[in-house]
C-alpha atoms as a PDB file:
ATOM      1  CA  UNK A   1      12.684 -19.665 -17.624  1.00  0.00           C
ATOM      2  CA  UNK A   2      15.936 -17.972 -15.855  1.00  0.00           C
ATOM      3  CA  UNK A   3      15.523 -18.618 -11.948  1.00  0.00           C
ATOM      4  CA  UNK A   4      17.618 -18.376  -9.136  1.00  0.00           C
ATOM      5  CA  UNK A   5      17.531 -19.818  -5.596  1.00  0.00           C
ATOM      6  CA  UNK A   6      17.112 -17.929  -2.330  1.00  0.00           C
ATOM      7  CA  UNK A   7      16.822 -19.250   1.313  1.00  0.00           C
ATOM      8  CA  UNK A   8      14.108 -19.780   3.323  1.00  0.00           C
ATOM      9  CA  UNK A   9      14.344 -17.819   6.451  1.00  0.00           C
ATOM     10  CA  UNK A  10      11.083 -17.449   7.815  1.00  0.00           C
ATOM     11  CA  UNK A  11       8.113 -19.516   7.466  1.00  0.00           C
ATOM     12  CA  UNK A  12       4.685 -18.957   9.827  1.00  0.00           C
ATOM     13  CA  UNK A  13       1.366 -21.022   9.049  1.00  0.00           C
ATOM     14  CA  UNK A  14      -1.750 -18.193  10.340  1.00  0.00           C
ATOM     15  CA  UNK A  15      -4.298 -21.020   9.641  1.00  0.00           C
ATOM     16  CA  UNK A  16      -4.835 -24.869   7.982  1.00  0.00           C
ATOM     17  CA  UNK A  17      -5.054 -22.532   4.795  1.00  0.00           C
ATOM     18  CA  UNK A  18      -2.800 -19.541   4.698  1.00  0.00           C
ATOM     19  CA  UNK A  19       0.991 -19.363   5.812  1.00  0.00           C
ATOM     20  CA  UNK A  20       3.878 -16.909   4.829  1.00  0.00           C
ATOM     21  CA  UNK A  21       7.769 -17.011   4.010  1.00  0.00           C
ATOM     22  CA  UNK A  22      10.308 -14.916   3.631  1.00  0.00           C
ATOM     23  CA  UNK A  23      13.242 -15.332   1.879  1.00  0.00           C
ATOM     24  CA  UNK A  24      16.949 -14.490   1.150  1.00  0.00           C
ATOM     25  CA  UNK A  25      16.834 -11.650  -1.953  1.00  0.00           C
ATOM     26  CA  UNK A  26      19.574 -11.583  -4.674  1.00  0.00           C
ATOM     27  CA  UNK A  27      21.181  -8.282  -4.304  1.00  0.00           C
ATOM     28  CA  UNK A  28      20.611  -7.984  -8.535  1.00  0.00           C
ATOM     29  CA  UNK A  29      17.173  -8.511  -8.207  1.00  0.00           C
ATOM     30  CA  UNK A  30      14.655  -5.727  -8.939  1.00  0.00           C
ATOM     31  CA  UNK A  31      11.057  -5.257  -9.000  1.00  0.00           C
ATOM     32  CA  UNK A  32       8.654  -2.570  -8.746  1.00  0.00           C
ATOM     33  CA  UNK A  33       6.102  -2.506  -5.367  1.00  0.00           C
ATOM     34  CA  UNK A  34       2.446  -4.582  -6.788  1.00  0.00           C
ATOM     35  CA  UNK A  35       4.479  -6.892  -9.241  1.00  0.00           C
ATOM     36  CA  UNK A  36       4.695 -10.832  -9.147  1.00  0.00           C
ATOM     37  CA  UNK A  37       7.183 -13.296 -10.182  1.00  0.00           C
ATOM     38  CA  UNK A  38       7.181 -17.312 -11.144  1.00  0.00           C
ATOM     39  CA  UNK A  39       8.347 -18.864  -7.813  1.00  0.00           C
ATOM     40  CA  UNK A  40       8.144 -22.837  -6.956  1.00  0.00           C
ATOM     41  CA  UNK A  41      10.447 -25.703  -6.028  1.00  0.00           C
ATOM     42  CA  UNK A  42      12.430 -28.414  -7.634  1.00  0.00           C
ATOM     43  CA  UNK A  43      10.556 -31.038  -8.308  1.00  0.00           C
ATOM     44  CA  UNK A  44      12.371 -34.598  -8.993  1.00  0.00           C
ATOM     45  CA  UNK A  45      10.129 -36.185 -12.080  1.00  0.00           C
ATOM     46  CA  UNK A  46      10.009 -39.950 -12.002  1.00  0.00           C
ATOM     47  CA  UNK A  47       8.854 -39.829 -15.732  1.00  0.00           C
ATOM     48  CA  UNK A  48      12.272 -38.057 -17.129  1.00  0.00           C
ATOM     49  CA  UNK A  49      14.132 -38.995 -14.189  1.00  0.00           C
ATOM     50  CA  UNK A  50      15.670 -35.620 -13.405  1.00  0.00           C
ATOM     51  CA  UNK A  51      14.605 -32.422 -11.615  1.00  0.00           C
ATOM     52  CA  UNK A  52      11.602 -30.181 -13.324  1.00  0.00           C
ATOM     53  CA  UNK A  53      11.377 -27.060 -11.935  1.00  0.00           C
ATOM     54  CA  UNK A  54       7.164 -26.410 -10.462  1.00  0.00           C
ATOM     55  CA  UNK A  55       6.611 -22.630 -10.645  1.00  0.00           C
ATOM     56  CA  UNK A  56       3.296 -20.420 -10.011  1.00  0.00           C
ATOM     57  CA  UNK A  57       2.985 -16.654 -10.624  1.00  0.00           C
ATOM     58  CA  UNK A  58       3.250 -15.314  -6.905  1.00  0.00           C
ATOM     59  CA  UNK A  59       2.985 -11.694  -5.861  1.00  0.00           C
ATOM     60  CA  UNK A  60       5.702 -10.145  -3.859  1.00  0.00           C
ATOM     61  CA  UNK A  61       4.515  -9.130  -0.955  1.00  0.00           C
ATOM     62  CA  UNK A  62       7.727  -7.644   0.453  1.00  0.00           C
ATOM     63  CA  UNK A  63       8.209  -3.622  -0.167  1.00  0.00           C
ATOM     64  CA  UNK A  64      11.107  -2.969  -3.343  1.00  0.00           C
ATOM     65  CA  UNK A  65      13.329  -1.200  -0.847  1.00  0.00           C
ATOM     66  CA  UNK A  66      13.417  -4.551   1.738  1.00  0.00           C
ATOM     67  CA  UNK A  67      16.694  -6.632   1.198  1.00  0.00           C
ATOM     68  CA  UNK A  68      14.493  -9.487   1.595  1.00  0.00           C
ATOM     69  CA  UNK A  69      11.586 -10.944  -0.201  1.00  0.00           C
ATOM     70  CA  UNK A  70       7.973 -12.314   1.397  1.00  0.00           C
ATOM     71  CA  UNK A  71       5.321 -14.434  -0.210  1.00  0.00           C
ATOM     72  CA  UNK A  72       2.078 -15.184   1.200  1.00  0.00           C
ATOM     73  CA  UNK A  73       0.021 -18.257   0.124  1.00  0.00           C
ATOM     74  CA  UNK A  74      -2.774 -20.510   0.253  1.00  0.00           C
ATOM     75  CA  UNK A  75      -2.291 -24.651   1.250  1.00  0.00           C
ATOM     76  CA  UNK A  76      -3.931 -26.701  -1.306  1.00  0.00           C
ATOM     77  CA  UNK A  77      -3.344 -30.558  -0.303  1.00  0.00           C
ATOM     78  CA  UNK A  78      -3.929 -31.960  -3.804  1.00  0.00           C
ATOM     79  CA  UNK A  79      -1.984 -28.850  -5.329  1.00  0.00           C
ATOM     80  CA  UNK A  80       1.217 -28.838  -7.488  1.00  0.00           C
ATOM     81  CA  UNK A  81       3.241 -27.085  -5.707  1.00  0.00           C
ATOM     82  CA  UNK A  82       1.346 -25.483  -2.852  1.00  0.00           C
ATOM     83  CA  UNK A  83       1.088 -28.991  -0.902  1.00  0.00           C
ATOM     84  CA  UNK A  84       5.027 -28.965  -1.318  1.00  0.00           C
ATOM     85  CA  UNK A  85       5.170 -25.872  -0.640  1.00  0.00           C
ATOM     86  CA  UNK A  86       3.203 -25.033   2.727  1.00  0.00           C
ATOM     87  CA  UNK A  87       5.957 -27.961   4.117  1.00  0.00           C
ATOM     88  CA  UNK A  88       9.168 -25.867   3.147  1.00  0.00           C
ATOM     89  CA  UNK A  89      11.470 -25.138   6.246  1.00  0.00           C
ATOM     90  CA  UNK A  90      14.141 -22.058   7.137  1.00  0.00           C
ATOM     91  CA  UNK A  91      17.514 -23.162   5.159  1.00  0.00           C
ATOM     92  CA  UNK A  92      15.752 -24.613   2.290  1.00  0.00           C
ATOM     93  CA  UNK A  93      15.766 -23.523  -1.277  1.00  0.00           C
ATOM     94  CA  UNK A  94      12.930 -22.083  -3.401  1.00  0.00           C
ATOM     95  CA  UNK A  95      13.554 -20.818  -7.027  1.00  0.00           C
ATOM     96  CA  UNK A  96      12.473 -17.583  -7.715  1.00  0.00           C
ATOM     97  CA  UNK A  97      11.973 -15.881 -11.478  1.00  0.00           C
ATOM     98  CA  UNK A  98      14.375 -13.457 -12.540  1.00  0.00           C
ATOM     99  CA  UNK A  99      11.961 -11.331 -14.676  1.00  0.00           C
ATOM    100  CA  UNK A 100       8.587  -9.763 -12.205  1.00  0.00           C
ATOM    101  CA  UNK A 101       6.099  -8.334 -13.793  1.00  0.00           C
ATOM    102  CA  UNK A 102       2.557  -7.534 -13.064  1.00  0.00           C
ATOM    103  CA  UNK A 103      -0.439  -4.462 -13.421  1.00  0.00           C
ATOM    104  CA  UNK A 104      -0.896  -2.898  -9.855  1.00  0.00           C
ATOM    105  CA  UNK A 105       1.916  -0.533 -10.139  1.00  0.00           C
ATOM    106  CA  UNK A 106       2.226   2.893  -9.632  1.00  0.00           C
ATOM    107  CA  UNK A 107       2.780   3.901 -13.442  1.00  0.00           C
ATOM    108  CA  UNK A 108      -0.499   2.196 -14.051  1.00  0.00           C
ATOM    109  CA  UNK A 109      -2.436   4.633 -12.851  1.00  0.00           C
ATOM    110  CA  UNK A 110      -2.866   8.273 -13.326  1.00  0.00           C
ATOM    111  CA  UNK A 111      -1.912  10.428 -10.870  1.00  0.00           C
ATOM    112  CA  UNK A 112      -4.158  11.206  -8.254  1.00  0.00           C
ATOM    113  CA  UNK A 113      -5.073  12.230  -4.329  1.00  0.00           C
ATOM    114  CA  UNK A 114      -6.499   8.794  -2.596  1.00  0.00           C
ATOM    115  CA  UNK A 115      -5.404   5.568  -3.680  1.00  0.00           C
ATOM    116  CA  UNK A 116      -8.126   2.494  -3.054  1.00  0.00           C
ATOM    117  CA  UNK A 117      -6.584  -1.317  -3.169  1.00  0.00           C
ATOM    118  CA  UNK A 118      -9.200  -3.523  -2.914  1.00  0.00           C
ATOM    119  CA  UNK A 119      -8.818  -7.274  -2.207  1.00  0.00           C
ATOM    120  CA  UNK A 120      -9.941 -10.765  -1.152  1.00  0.00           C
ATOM    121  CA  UNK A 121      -8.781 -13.635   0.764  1.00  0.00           C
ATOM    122  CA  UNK A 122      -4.799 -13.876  -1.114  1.00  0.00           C
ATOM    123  CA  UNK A 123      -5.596 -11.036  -3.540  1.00  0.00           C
ATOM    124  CA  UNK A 124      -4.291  -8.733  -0.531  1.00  0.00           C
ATOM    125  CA  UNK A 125      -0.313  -9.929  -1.617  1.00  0.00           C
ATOM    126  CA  UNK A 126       0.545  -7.334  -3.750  1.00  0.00           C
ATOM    127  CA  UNK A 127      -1.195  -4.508  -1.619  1.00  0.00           C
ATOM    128  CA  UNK A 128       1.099  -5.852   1.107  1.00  0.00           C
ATOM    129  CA  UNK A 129       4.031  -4.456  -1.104  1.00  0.00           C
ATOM    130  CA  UNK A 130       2.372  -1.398  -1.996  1.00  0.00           C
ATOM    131  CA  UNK A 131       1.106  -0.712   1.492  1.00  0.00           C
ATOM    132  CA  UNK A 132       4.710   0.064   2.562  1.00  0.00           C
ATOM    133  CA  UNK A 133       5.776   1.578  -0.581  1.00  0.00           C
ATOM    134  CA  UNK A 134       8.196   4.691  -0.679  1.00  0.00           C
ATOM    135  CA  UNK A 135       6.627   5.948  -3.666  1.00  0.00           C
ATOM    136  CA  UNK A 136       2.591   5.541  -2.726  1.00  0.00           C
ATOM    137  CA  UNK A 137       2.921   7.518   0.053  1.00  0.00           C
ATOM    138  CA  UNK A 138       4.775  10.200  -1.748  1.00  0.00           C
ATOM    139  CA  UNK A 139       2.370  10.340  -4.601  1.00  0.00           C
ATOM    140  CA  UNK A 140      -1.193  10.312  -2.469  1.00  0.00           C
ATOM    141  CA  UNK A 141      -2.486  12.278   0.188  1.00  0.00           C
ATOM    142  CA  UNK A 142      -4.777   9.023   1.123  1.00  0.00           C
ATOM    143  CA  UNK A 143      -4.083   5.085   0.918  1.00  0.00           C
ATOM    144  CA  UNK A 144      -7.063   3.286   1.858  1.00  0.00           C
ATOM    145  CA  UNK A 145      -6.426  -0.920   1.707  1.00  0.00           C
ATOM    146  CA  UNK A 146      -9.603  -2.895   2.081  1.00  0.00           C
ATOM    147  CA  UNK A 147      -9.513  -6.467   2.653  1.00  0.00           C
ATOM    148  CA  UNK A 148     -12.292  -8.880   2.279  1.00  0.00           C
ATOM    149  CA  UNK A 149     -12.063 -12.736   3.841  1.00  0.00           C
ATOM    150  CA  UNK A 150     -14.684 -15.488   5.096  1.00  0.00           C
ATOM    151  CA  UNK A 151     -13.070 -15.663   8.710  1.00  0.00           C
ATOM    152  CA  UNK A 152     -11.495 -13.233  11.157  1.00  0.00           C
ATOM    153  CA  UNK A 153      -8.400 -15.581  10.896  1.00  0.00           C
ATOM    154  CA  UNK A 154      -7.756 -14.803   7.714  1.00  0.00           C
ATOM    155  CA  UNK A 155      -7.011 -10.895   7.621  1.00  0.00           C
ATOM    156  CA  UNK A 156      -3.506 -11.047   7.395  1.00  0.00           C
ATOM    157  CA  UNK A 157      -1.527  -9.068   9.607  1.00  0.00           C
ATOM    158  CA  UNK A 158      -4.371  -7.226  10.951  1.00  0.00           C
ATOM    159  CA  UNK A 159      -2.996  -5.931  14.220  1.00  0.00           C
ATOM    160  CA  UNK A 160       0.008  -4.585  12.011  1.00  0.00           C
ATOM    161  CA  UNK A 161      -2.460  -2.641   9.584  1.00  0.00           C
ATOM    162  CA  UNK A 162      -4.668  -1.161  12.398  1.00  0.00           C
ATOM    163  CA  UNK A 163      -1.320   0.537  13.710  1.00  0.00           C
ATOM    164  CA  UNK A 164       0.609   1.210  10.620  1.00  0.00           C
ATOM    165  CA  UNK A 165       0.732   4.864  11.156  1.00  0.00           C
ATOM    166  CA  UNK A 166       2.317   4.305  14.755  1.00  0.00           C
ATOM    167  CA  UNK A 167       4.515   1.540  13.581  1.00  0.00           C
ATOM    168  CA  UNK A 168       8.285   1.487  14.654  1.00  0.00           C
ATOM    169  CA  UNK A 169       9.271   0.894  11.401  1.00  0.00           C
ATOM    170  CA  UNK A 170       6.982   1.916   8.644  1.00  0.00           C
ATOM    171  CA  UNK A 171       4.944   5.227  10.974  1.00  0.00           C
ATOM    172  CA  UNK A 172       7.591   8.250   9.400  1.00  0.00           C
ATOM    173  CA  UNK A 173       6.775   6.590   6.241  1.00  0.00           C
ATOM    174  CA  UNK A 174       3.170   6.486   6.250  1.00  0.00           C
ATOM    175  CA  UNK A 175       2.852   9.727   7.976  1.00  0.00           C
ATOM    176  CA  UNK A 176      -1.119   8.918   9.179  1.00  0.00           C
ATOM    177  CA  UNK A 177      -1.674   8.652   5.428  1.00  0.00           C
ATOM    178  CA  UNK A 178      -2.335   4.746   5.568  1.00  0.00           C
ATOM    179  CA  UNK A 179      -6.223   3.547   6.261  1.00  0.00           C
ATOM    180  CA  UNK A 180      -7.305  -0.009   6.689  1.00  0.00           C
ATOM    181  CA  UNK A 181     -10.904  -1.354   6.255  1.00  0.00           C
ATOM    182  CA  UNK A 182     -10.856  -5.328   6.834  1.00  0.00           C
ATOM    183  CA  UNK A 183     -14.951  -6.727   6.368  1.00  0.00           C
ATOM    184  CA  UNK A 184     -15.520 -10.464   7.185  1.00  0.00           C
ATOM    185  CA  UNK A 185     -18.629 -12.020   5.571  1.00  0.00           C
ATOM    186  CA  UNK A 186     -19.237 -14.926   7.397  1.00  0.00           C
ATOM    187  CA  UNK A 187     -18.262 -14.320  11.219  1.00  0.00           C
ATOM    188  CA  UNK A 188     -19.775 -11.323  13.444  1.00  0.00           C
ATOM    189  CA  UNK A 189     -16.989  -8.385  12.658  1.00  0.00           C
ATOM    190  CA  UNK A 190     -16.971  -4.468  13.199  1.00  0.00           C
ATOM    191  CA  UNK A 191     -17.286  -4.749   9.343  1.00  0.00           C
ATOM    192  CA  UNK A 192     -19.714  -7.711   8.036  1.00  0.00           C
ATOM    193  CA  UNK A 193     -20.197  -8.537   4.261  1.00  0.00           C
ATOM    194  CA  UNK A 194     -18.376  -8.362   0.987  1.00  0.00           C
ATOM    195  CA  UNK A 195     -15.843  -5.843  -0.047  1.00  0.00           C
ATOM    196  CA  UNK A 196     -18.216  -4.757  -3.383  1.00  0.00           C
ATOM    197  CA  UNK A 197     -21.184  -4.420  -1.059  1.00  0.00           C
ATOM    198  CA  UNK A 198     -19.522  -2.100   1.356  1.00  0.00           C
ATOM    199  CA  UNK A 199     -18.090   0.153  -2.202  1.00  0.00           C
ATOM    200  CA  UNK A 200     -21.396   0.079  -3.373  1.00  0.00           C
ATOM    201  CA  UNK A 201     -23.021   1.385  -0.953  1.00  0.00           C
ATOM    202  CA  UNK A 202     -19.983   3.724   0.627  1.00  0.00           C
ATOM    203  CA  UNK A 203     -19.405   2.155   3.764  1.00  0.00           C
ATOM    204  CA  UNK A 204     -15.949   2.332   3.026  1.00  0.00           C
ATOM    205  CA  UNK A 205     -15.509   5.873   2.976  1.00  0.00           C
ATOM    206  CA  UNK A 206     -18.061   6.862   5.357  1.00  0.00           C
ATOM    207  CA  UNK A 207     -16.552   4.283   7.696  1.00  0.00           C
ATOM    208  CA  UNK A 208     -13.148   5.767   7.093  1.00  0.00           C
ATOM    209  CA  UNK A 209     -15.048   9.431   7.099  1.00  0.00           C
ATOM    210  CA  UNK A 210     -13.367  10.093   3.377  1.00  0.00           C
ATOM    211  CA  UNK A 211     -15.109  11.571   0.659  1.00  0.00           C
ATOM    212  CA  UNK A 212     -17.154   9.121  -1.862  1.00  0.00           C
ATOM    213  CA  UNK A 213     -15.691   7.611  -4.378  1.00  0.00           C
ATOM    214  CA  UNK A 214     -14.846  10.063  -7.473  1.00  0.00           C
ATOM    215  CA  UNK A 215     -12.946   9.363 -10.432  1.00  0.00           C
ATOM    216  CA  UNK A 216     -11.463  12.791 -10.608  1.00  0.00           C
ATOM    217  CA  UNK A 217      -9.954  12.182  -7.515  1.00  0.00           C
ATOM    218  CA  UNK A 218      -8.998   8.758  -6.276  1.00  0.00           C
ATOM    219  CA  UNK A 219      -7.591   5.641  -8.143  1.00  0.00           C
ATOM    220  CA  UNK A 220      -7.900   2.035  -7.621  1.00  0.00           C
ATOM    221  CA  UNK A 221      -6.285  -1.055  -7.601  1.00  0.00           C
ATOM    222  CA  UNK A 222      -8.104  -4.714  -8.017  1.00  0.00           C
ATOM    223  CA  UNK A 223      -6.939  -7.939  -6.989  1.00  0.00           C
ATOM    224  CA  UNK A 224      -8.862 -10.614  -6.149  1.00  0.00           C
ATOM    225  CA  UNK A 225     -11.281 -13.519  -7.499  1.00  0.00           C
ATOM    226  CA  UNK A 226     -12.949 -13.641 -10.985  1.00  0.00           C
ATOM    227  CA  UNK A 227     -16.525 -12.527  -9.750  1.00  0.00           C
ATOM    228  CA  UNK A 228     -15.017  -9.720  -7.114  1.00  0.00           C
ATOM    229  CA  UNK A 229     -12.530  -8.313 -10.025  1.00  0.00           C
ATOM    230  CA  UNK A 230     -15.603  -8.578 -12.408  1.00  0.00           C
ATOM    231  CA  UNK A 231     -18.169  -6.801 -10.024  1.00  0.00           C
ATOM    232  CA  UNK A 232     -15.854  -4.055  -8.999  1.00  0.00           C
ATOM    233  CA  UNK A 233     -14.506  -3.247 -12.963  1.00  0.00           C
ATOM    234  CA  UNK A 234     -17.675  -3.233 -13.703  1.00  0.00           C
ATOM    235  CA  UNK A 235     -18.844  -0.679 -10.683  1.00  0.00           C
ATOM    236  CA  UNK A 236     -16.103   1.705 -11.629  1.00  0.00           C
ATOM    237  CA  UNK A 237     -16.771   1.803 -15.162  1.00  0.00           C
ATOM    238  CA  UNK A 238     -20.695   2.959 -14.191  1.00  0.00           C
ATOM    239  CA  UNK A 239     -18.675   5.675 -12.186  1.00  0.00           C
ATOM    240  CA  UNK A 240     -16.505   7.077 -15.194  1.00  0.00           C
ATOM    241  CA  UNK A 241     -13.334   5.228 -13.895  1.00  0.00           C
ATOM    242  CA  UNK A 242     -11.104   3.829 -16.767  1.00  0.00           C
ATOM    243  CA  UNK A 243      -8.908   1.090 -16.853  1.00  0.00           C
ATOM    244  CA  UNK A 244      -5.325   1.294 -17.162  1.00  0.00           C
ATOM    245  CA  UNK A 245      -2.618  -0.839 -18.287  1.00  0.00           C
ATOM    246  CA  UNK A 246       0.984  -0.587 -18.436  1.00  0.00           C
ATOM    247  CA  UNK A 247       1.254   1.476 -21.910  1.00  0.00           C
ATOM    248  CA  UNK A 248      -2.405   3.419 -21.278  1.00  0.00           C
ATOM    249  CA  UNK A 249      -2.165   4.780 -17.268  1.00  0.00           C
ATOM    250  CA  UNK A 250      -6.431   4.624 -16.127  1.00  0.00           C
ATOM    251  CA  UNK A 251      -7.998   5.574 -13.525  1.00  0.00           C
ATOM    252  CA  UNK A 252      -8.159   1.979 -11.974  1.00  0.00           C
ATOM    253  CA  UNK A 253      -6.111  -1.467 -12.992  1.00  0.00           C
ATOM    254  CA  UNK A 254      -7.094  -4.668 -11.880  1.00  0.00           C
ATOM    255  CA  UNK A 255      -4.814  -7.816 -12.055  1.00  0.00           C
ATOM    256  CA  UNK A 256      -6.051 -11.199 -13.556  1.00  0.00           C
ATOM    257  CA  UNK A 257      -2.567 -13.039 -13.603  1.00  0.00           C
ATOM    258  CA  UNK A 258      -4.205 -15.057 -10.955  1.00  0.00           C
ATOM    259  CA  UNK A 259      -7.557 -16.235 -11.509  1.00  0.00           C
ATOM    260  CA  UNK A 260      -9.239 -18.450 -14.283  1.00  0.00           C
END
C-alpha cells in the first residue's frame, strides 16, 4: 500500500482512553470531508528483521480545505498499533495512505434540507470533518450532529460544538446552521441515555425544536458500533429512509469500515 509520512505536530490525551493528533498534510493529498484513510507507524519486526509498516483504517477528522490533517483515537494497551500509537510525540513520523476512501460523503446522499450525523464514542471522527465542511453547509438549511458516549469526558470538543455558530473561525461558515445534541448514558447529563433512544422517541428534534424526522426532508449519516449502526438502519428503514452508497445516493448511509 502507497504511504507517505507526515509530522506530528500536535498531540493532546482528553482521557486514559481517547487522545488526538494532528499532523503535517502533503500538499498532493486529497480527500473528500467523512472519508478515512490507512494510517499507522513503522513497526521494526524481529521475525523478518526489517521495518513492517502497522496501519488501521482511521477517519479524518480534519475539514478537506485545512492544510493540516487530525485523527482522533481510542488507547488500547494490548493493541497493535494504538498502544504505539497513543505514545507518539510532536516531530515524529506517522505514515499515512495515499488513497481515502469511505461512505459518509456528501454524494452519498440525496439532496436534502437537514442533515442528521449520528454517532458514538469514536464514531463522531468523520462528523468532525463534515461538521466544518464548506460544502454541508452550502447544501442544508440544518446540520444537526448528535453524539452519544458513557462519560461526560468523552464528548469531544464539546465546548467547541456548543459555540460553533459564534466561533472565530468556523461562525461565517456555519451561519447558525450547525446544532449539537451530546446524550451521556451513564453519568447525570442535560441529555441522559442512548443516541437510538432519544431518535426513537424524538428527543432530538424536539430538544433542538426541529421538525420530526421525515425522509422527504432530512438525510442521515451513521457511524458508530455494530448494534447502534444496526438499530438506527434498521429505524430508518421502518421510516421509508433508503440507504445509499457511493454509485446509488439514499436517503441515509452508514459506515461499517470500522466495526466487526
Amino acid at each position: 500500500m502507497a504511504t507517505t509520512y507526515e509530522t506530528v505536530l500536535e498531540v493532546i490525551h482528553y482521557t486514559d482512553e481517547l487522545f488526538y493528533f494532528k499532523t503535517t498534510r502533503n500538499p498532493g493529498f486529497r480527500f473528500k470531508d467523512g472519508e478515512f484513510v490507512m494510517m499507522g507507524l513503522d513497526h521494526f519486526s524481529e521475525k523478518l528483521q526489517r521495518n513492517k509498516p502497522i496501519l488501521r483504517a482511521y477517519s479524518i477528522a480534519s475539514p478537506s480545505h485545512a492544510d493540516y490533517l487530525e485523527f482522533y483515537s481510542i488507547k488500547v494497551q494490548d493493541g497493535p498499533l494504538t498502544s504505539k500509537l497513543q505514545h507518539v510525540k510532536v516531530g515524529e513520523e506517522i505514515l499515512v495512505g495515499t488513497k481515502p476512501v469511505g461512505t459518509l460523503v456528501p454524494d452519498n446522499v440525496k439532496p436534502g434540507r437537514n442533515l442528521y450525523m449520528l454517532s458514538s464514542g469514536t464514531g463522531i471522527a468523520p462528523f468532525m470533518s463534515l461538521a466544518r465542511s464548506i460544502e454541508i453547509y452550502e447544501n442544508y438549511d440544518n446540520v444537526i450532529l448528535v453524539h452519544g458516549t458513557r462519560k461526560i469526558e468523552d464528548l469531544v470538543w464539546k465546548d467547541m460544538w456548543l459555540s460553533l455558530n459564534e466561533h472565530e473561525m468556523y461562525g461565517e461558515l456555519v451561519q447558525n446552521k450547525f446544532h449539537y445534541y451530546p446524550t451521556v448514558s451513564r453519568e447525570s447529563y442535560d441529555n441522559e441515555g442512548r443516541v437510538t433512544t432519544a431518535l426513537f422517541d424524538h428527543s432530538i428534534e424536539n430538544t433542538l425544536q426541529l421538525p420530526h424526522l421525515d425522509s422527504e426532508f432530512d438525510r442521515v449519516m451513521i457511524c458508530g458500533s455494530i448494534p447502534f449502526n444496526q438499530d438506527l438502519q434498521n429505524h430508518l428503514l421502518k421510516k421509508g429512509f433508503v440507504e445509499g452508497n457511493m454509485s446509488d445516493p439514499g436517503t441515509f448511509v452508514v459506515e461499517r469500515a470500522f466495526v466487526g
